[in-house]
PDB file of N, CA and C in Angstrom:
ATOM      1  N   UNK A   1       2.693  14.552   2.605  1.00  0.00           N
ATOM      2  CA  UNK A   1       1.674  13.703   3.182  1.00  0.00           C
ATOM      3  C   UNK A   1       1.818  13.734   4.699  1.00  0.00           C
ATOM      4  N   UNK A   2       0.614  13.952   5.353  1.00  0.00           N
ATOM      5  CA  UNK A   2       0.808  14.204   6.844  1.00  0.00           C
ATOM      6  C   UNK A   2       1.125  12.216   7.603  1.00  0.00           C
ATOM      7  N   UNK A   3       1.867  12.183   8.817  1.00  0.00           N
ATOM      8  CA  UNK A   3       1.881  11.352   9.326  1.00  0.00           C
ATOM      9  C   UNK A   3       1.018  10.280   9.455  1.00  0.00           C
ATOM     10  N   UNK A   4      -0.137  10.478   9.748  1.00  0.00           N
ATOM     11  CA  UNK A   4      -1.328  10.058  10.092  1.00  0.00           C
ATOM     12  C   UNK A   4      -1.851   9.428   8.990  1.00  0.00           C
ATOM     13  N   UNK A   5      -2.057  10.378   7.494  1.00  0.00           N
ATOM     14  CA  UNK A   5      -2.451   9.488   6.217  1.00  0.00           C
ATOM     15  C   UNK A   5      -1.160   8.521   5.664  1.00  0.00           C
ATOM     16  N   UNK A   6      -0.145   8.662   6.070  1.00  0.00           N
ATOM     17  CA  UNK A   6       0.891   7.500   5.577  1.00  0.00           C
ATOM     18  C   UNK A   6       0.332   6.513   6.511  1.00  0.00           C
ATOM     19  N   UNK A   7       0.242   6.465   7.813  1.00  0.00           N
ATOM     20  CA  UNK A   7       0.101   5.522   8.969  1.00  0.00           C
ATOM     21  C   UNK A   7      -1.324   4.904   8.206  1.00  0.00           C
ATOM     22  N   UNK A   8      -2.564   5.555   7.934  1.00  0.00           N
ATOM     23  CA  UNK A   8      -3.619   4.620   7.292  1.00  0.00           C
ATOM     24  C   UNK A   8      -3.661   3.887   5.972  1.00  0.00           C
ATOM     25  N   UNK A   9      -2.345   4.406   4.909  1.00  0.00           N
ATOM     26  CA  UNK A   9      -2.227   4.209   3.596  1.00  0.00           C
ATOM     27  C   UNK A   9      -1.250   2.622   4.032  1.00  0.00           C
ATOM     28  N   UNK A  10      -0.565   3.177   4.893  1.00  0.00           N
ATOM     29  CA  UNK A  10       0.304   1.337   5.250  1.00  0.00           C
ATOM     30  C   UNK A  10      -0.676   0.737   5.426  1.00  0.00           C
ATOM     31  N   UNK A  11      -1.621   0.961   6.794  1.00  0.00           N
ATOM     32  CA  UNK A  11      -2.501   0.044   6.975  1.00  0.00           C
ATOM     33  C   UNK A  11      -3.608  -0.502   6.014  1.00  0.00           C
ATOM     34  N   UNK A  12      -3.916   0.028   5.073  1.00  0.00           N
ATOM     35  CA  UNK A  12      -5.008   0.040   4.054  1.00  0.00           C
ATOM     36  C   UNK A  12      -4.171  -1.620   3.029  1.00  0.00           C
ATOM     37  N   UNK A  13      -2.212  -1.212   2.920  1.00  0.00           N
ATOM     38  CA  UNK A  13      -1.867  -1.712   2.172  1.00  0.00           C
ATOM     39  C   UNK A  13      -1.398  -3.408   2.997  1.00  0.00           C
ATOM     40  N   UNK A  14      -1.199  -3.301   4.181  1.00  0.00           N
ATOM     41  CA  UNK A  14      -0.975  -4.188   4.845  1.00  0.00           C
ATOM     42  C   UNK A  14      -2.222  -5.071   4.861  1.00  0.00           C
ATOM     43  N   UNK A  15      -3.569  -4.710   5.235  1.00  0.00           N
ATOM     44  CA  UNK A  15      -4.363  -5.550   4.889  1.00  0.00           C
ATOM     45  C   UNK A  15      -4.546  -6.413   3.937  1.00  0.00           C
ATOM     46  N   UNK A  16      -4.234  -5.591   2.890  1.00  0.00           N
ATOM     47  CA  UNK A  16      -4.354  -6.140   1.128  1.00  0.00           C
ATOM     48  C   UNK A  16      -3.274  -6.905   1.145  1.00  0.00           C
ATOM     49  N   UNK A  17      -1.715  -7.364   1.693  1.00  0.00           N
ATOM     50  CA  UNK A  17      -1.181  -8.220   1.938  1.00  0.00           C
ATOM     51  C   UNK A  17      -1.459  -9.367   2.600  1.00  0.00           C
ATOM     52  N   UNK A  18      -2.110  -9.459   4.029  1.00  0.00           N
ATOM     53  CA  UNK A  18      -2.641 -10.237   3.978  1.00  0.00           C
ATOM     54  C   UNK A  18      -2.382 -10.139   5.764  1.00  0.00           C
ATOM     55  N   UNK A  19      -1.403  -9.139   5.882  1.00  0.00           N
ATOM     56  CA  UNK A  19      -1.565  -8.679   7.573  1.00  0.00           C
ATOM     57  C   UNK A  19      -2.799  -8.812   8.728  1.00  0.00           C
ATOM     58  N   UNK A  20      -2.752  -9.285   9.721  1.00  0.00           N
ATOM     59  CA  UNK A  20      -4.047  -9.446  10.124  1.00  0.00           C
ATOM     60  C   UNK A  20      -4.088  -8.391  11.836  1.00  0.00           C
ATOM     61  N   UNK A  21      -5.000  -7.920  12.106  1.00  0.00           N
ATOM     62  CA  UNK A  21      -5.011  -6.666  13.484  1.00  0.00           C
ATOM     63  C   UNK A  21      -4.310  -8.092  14.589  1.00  0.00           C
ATOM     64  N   UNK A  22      -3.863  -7.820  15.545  1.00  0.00           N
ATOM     65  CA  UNK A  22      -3.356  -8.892  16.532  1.00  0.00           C
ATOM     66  C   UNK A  22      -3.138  -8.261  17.834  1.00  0.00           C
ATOM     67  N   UNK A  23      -4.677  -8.214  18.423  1.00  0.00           N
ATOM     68  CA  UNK A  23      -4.948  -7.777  19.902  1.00  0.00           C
ATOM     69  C   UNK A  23      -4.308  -8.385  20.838  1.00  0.00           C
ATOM     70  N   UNK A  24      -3.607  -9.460  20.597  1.00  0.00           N
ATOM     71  CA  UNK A  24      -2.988  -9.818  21.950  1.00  0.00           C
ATOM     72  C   UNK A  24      -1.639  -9.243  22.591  1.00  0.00           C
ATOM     73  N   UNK A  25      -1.746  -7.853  22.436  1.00  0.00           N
ATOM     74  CA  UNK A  25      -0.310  -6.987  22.665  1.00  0.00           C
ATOM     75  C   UNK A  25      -1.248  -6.111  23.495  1.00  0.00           C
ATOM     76  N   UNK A  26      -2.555  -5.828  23.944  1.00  0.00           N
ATOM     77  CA  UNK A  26      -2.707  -4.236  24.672  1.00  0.00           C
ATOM     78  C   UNK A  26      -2.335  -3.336  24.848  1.00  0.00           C
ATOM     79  N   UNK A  27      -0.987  -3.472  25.351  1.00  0.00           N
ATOM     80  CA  UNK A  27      -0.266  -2.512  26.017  1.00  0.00           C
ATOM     81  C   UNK A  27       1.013  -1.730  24.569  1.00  0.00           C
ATOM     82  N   UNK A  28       0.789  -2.130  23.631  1.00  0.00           N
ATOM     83  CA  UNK A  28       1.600  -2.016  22.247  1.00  0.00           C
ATOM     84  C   UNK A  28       0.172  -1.175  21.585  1.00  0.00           C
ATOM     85  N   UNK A  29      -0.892  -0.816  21.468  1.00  0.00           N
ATOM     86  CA  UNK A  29      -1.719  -0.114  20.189  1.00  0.00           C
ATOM     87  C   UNK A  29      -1.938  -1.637  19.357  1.00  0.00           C
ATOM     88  N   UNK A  30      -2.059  -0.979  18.151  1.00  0.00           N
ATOM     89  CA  UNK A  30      -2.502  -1.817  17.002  1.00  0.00           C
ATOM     90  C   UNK A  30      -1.065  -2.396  16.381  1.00  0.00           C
ATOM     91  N   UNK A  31      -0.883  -4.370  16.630  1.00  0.00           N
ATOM     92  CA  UNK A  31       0.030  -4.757  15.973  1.00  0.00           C
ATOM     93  C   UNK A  31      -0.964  -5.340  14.983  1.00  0.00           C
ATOM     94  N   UNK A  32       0.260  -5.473  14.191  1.00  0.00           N
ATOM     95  CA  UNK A  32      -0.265  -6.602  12.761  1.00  0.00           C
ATOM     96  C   UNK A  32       0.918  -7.538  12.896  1.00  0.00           C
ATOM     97  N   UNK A  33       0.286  -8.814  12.451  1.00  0.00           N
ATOM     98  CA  UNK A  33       1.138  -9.610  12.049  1.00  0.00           C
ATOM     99  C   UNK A  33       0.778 -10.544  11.119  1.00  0.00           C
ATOM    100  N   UNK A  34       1.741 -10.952  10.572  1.00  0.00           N
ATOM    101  CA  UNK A  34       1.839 -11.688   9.165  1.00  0.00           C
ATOM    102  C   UNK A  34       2.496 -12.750   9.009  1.00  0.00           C
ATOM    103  N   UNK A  35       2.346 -14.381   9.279  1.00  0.00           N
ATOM    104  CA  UNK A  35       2.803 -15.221  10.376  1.00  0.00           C
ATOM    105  C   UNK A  35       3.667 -15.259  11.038  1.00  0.00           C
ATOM    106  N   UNK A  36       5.224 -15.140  11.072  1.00  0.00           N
ATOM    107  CA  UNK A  36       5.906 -14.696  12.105  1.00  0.00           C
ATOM    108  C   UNK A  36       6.468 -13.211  12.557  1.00  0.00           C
ATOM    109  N   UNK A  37       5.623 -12.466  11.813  1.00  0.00           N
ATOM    110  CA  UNK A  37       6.283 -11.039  11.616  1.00  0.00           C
ATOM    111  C   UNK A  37       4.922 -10.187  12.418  1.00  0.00           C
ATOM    112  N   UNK A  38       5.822  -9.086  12.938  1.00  0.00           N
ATOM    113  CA  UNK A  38       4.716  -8.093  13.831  1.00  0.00           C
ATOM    114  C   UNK A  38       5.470  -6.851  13.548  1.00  0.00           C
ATOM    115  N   UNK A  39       4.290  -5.907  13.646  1.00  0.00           N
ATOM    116  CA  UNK A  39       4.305  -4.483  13.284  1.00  0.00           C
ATOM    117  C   UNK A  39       3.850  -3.955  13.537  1.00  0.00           C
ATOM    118  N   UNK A  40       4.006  -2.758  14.506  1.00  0.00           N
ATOM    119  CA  UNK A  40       2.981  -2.225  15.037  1.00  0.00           C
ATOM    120  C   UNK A  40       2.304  -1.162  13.680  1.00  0.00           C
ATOM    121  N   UNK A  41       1.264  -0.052  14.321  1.00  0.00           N
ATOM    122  CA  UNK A  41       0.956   0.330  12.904  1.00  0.00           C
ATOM    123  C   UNK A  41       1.731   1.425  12.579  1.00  0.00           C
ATOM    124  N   UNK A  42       2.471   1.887  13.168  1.00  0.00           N
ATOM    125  CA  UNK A  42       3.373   3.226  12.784  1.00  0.00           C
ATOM    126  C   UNK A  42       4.918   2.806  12.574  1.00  0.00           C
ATOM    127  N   UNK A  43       5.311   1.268  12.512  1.00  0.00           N
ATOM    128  CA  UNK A  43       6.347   0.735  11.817  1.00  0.00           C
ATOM    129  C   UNK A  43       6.159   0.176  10.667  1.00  0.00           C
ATOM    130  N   UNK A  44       4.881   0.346   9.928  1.00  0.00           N
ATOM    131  CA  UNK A  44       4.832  -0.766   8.461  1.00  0.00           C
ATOM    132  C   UNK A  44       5.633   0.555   8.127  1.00  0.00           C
ATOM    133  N   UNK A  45       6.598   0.094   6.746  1.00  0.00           N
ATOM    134  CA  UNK A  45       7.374   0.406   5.843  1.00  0.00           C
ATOM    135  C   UNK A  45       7.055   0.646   4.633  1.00  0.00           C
ATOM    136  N   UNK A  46       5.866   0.336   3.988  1.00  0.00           N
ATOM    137  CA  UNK A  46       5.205   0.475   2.778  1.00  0.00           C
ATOM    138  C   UNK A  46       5.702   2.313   2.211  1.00  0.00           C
ATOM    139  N   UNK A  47       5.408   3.176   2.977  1.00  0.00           N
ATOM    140  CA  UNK A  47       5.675   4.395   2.567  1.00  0.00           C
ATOM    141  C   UNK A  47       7.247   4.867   2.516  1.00  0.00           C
ATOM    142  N   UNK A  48       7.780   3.670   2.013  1.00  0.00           N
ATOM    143  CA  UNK A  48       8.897   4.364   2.267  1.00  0.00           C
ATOM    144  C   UNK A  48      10.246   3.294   1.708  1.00  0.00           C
ATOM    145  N   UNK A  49       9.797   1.919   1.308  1.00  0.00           N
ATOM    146  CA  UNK A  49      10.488   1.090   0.782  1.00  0.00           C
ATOM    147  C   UNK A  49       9.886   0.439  -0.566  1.00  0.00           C
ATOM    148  N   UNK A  50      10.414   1.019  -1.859  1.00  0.00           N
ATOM    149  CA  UNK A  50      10.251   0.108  -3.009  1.00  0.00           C
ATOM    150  C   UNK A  50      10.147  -0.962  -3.264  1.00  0.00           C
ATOM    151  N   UNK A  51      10.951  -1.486  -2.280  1.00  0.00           N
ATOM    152  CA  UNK A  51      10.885  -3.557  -2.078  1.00  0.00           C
ATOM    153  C   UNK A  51       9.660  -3.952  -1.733  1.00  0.00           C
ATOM    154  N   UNK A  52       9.304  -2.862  -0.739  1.00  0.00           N
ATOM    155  CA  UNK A  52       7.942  -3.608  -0.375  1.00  0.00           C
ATOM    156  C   UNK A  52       7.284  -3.158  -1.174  1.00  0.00           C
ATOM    157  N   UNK A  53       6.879  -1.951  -1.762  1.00  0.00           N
ATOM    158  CA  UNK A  53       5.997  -1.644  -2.613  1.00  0.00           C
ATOM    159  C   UNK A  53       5.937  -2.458  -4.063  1.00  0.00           C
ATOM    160  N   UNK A  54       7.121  -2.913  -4.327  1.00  0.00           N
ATOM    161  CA  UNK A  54       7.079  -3.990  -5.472  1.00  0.00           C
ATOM    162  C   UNK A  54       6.486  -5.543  -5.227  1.00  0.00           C
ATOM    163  N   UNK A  55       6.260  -5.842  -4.028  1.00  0.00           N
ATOM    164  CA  UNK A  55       5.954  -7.170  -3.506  1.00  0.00           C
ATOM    165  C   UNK A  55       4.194  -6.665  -3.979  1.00  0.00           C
ATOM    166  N   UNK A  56       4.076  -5.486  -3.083  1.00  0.00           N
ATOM    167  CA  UNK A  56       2.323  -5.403  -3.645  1.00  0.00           C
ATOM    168  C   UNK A  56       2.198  -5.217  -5.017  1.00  0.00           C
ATOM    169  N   UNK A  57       3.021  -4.311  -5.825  1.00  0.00           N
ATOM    170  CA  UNK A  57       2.528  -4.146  -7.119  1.00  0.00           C
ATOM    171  C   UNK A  57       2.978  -5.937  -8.075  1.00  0.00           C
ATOM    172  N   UNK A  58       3.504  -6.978  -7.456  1.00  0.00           N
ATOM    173  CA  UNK A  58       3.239  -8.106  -7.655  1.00  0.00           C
ATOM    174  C   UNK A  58       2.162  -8.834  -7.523  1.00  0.00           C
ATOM    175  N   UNK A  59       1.833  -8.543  -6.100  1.00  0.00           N
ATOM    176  CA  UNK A  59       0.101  -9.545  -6.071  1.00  0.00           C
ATOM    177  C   UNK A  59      -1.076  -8.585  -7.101  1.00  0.00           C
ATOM    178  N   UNK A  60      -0.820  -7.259  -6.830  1.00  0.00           N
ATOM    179  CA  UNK A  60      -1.690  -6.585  -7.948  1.00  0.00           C
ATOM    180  C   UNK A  60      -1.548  -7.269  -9.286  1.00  0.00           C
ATOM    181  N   UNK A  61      -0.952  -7.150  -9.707  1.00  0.00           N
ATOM    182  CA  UNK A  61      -0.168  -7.663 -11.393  1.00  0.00           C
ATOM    183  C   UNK A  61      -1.331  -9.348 -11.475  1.00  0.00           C
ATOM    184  N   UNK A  62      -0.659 -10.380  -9.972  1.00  0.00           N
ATOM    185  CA  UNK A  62      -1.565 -11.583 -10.301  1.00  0.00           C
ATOM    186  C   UNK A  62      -3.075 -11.794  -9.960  1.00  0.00           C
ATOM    187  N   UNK A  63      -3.381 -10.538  -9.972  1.00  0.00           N
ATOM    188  CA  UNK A  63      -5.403 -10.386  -9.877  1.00  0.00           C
ATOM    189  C   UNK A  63      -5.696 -10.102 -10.661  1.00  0.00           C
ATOM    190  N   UNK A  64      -5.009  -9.511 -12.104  1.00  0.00           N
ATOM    191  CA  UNK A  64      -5.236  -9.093 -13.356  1.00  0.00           C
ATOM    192  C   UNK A  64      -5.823  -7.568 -13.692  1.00  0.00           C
ATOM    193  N   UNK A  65      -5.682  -6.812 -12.427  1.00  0.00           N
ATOM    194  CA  UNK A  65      -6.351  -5.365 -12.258  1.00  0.00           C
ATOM    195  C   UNK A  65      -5.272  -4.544 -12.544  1.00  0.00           C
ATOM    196  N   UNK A  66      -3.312  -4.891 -12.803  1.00  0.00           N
ATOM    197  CA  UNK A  66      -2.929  -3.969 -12.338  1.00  0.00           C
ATOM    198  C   UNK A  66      -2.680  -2.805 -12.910  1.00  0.00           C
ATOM    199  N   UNK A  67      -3.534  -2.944 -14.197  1.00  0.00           N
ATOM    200  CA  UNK A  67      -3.155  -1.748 -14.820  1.00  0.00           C
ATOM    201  C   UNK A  67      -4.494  -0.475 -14.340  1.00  0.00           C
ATOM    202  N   UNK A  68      -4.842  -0.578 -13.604  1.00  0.00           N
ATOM    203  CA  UNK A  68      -5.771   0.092 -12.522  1.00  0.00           C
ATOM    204  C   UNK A  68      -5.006   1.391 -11.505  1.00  0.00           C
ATOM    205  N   UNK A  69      -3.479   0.814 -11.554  1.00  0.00           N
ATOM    206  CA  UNK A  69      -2.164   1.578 -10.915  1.00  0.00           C
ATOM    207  C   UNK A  69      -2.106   2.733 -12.136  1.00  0.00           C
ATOM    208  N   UNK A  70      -1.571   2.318 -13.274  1.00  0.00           N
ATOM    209  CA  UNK A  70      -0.906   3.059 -14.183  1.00  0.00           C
ATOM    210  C   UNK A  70      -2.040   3.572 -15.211  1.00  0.00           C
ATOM    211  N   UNK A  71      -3.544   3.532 -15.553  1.00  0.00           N
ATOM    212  CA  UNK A  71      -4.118   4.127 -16.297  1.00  0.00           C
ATOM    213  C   UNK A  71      -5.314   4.873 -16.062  1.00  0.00           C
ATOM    214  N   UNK A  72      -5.784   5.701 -16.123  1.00  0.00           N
ATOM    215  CA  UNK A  72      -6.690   6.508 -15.905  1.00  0.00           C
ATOM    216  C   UNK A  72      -8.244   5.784 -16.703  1.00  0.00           C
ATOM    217  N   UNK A  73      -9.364   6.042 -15.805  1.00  0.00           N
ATOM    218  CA  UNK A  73     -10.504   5.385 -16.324  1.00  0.00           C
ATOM    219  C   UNK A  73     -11.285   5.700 -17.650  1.00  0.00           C
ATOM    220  N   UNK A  74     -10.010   6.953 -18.378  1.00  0.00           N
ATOM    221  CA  UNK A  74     -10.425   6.637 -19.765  1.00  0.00           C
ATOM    222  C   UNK A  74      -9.381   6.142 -20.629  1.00  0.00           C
ATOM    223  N   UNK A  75      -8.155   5.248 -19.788  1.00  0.00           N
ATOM    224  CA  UNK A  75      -7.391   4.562 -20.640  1.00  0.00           C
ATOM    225  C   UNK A  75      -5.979   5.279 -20.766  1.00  0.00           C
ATOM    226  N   UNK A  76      -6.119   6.666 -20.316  1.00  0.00           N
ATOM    227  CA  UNK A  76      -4.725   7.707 -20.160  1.00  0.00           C
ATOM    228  C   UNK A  76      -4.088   6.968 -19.606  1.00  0.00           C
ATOM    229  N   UNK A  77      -2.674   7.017 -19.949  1.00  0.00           N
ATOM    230  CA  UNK A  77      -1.140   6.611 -19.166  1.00  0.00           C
ATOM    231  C   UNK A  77      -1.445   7.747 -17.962  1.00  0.00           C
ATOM    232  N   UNK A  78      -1.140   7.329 -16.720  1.00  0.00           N
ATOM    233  CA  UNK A  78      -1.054   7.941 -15.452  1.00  0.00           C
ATOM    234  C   UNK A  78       0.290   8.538 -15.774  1.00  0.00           C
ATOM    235  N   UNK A  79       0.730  10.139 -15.036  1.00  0.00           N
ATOM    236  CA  UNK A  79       1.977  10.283 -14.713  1.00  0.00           C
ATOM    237  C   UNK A  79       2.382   9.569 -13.174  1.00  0.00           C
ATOM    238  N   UNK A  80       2.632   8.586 -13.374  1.00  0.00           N
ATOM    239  CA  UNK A  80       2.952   8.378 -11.614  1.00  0.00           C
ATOM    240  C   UNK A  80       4.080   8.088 -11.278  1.00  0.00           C
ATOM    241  N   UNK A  81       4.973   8.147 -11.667  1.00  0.00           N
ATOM    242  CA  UNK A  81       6.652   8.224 -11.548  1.00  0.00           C
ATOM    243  C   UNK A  81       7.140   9.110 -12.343  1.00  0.00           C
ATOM    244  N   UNK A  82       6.613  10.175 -12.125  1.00  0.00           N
ATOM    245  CA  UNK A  82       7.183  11.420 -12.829  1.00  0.00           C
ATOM    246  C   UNK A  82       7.936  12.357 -12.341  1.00  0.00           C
ATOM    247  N   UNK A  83       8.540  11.765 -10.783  1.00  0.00           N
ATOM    248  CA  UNK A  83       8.805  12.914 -10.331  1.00  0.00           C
ATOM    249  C   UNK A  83      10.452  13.254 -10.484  1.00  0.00           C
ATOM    250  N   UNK A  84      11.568  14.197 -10.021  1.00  0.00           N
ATOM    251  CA  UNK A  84      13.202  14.087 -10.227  1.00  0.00           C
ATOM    252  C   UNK A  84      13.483  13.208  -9.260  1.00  0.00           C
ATOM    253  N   UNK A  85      13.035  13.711  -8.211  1.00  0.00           N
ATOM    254  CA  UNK A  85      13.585  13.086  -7.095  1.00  0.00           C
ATOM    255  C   UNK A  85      13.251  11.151  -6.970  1.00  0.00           C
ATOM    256  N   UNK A  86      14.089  10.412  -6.395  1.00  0.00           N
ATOM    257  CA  UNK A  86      13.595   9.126  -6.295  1.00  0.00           C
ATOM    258  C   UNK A  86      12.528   8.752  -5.166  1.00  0.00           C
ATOM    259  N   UNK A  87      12.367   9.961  -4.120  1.00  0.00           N
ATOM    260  CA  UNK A  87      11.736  10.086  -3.055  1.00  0.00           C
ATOM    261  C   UNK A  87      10.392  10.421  -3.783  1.00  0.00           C
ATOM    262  N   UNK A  88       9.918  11.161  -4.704  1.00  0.00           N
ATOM    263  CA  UNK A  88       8.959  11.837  -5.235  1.00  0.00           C
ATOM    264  C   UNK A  88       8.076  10.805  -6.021  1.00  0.00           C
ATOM    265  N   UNK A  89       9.285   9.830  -6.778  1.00  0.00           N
ATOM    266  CA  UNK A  89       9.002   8.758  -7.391  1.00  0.00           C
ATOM    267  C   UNK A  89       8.472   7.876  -6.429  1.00  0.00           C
ATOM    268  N   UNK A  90       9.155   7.524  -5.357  1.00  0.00           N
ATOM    269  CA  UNK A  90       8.227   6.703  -4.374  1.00  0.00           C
ATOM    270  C   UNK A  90       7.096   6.771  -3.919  1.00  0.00           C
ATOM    271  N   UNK A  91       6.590   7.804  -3.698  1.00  0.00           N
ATOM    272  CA  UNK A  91       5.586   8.644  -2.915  1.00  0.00           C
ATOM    273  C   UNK A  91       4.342   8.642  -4.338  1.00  0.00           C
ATOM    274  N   UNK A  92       4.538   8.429  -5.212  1.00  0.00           N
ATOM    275  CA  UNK A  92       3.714   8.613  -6.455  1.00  0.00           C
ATOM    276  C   UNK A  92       3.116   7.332  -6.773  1.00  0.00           C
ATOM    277  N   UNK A  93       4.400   6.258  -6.550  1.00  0.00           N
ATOM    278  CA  UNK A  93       3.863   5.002  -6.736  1.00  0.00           C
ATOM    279  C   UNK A  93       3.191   4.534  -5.292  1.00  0.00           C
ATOM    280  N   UNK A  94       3.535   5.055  -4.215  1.00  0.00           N
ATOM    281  CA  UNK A  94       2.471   4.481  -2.892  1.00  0.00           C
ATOM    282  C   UNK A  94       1.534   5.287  -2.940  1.00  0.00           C
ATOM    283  N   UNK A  95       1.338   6.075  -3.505  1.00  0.00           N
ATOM    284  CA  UNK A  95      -0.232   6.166  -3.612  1.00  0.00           C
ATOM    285  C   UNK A  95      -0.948   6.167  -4.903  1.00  0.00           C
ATOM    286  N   UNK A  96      -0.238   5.365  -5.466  1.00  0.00           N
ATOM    287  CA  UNK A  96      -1.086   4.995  -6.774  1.00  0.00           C
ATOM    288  C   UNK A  96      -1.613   3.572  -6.289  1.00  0.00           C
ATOM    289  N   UNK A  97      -0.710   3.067  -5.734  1.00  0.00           N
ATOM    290  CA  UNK A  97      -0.985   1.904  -5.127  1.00  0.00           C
ATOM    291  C   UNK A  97      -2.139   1.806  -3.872  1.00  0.00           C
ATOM    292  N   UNK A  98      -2.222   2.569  -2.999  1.00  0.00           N
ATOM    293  CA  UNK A  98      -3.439   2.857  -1.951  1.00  0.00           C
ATOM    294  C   UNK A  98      -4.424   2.883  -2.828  1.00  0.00           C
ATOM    295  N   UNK A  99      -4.637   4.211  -4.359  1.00  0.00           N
ATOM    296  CA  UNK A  99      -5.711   4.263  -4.653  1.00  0.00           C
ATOM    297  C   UNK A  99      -5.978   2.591  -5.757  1.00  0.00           C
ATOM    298  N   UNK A 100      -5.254   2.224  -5.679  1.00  0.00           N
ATOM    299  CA  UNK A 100      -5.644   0.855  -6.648  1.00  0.00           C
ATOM    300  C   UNK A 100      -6.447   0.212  -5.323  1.00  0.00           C
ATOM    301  N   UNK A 101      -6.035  -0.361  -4.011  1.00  0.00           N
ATOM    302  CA  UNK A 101      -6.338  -1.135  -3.315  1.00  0.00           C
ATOM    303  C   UNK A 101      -7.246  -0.759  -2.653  1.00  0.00           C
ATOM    304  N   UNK A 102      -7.608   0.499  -2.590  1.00  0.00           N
ATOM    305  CA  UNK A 102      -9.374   0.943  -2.517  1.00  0.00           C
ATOM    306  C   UNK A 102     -10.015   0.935  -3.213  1.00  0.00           C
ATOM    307  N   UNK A 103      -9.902   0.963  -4.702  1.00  0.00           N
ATOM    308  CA  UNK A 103     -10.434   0.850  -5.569  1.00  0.00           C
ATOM    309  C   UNK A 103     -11.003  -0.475  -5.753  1.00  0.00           C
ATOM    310  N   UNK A 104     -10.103  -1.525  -5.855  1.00  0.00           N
ATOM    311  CA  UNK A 104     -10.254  -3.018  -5.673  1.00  0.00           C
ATOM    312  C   UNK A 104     -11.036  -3.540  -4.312  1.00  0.00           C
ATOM    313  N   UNK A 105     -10.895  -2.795  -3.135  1.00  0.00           N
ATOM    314  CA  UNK A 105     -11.706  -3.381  -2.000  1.00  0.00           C
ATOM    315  C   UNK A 105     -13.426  -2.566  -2.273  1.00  0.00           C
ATOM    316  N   UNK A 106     -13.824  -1.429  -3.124  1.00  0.00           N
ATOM    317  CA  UNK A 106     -14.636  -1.352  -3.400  1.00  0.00           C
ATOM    318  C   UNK A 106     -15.853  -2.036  -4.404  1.00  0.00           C
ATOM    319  N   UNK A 107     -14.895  -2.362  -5.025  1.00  0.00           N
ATOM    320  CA  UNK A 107     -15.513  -3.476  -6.391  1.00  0.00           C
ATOM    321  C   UNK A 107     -15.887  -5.117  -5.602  1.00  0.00           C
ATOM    322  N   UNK A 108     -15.448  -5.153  -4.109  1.00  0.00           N
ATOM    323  CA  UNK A 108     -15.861  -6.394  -3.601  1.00  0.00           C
ATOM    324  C   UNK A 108     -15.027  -7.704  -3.919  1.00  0.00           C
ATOM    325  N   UNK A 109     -13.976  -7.824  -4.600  1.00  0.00           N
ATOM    326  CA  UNK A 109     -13.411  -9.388  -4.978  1.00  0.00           C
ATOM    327  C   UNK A 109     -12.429  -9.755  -4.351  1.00  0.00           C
TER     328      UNK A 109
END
């Protein structure tokens, strides 16, 4: 995955947390912050920490969509942690997770 699509897949997922853009840095690019926490956009961690990626696949779980992650739209089990590596495994579940949370910001709720 090139730099640039991890940097928009955090941001895509940071929103859906609940991160908000926070212009009052200029001279920093694009921070987010999340009430006492700031990030700019090429430090979110989403691509790259399970902890956090389990915090989202939690709020997913309590919207009742989350099997939107793990099944295909005719009901197929997804392979999405299929990979050897635990790195491969990560990378499978953050973007199963991006495509859930576009999926969900498309449907409008």
């Amino acid at each position: 995955m090139k730099r640039e699509d991890i940097i928009i897949g955090n941001i895509v997922i940071a929103s859906y947390m609940g991160w908000k853009l926070d212009d009052s840095f200029p001279d920093k690019g694009r921070v987010y912050r999340l009430g006492n926490s700031i990030e700019l956009d090429s430090t979110l961690k989403y691509d790259s920490s399970l902890e956090l990626l389990f915090e989202v696949i939690e709020k997913m779980s309590l919207k009742g969509d989350m099997h939107r992650v793990w099944f295909n739209e005719n009901g197929s089990l997804k392979e999405v942690a299929n990979g050897s590596r635990d790195e491969d495994k990560l990378r499978a579940i953050y973007k199963a997770v991006i495509d859930f949370i576009r999926w969900y910001n498309e449907k409008g709720d």
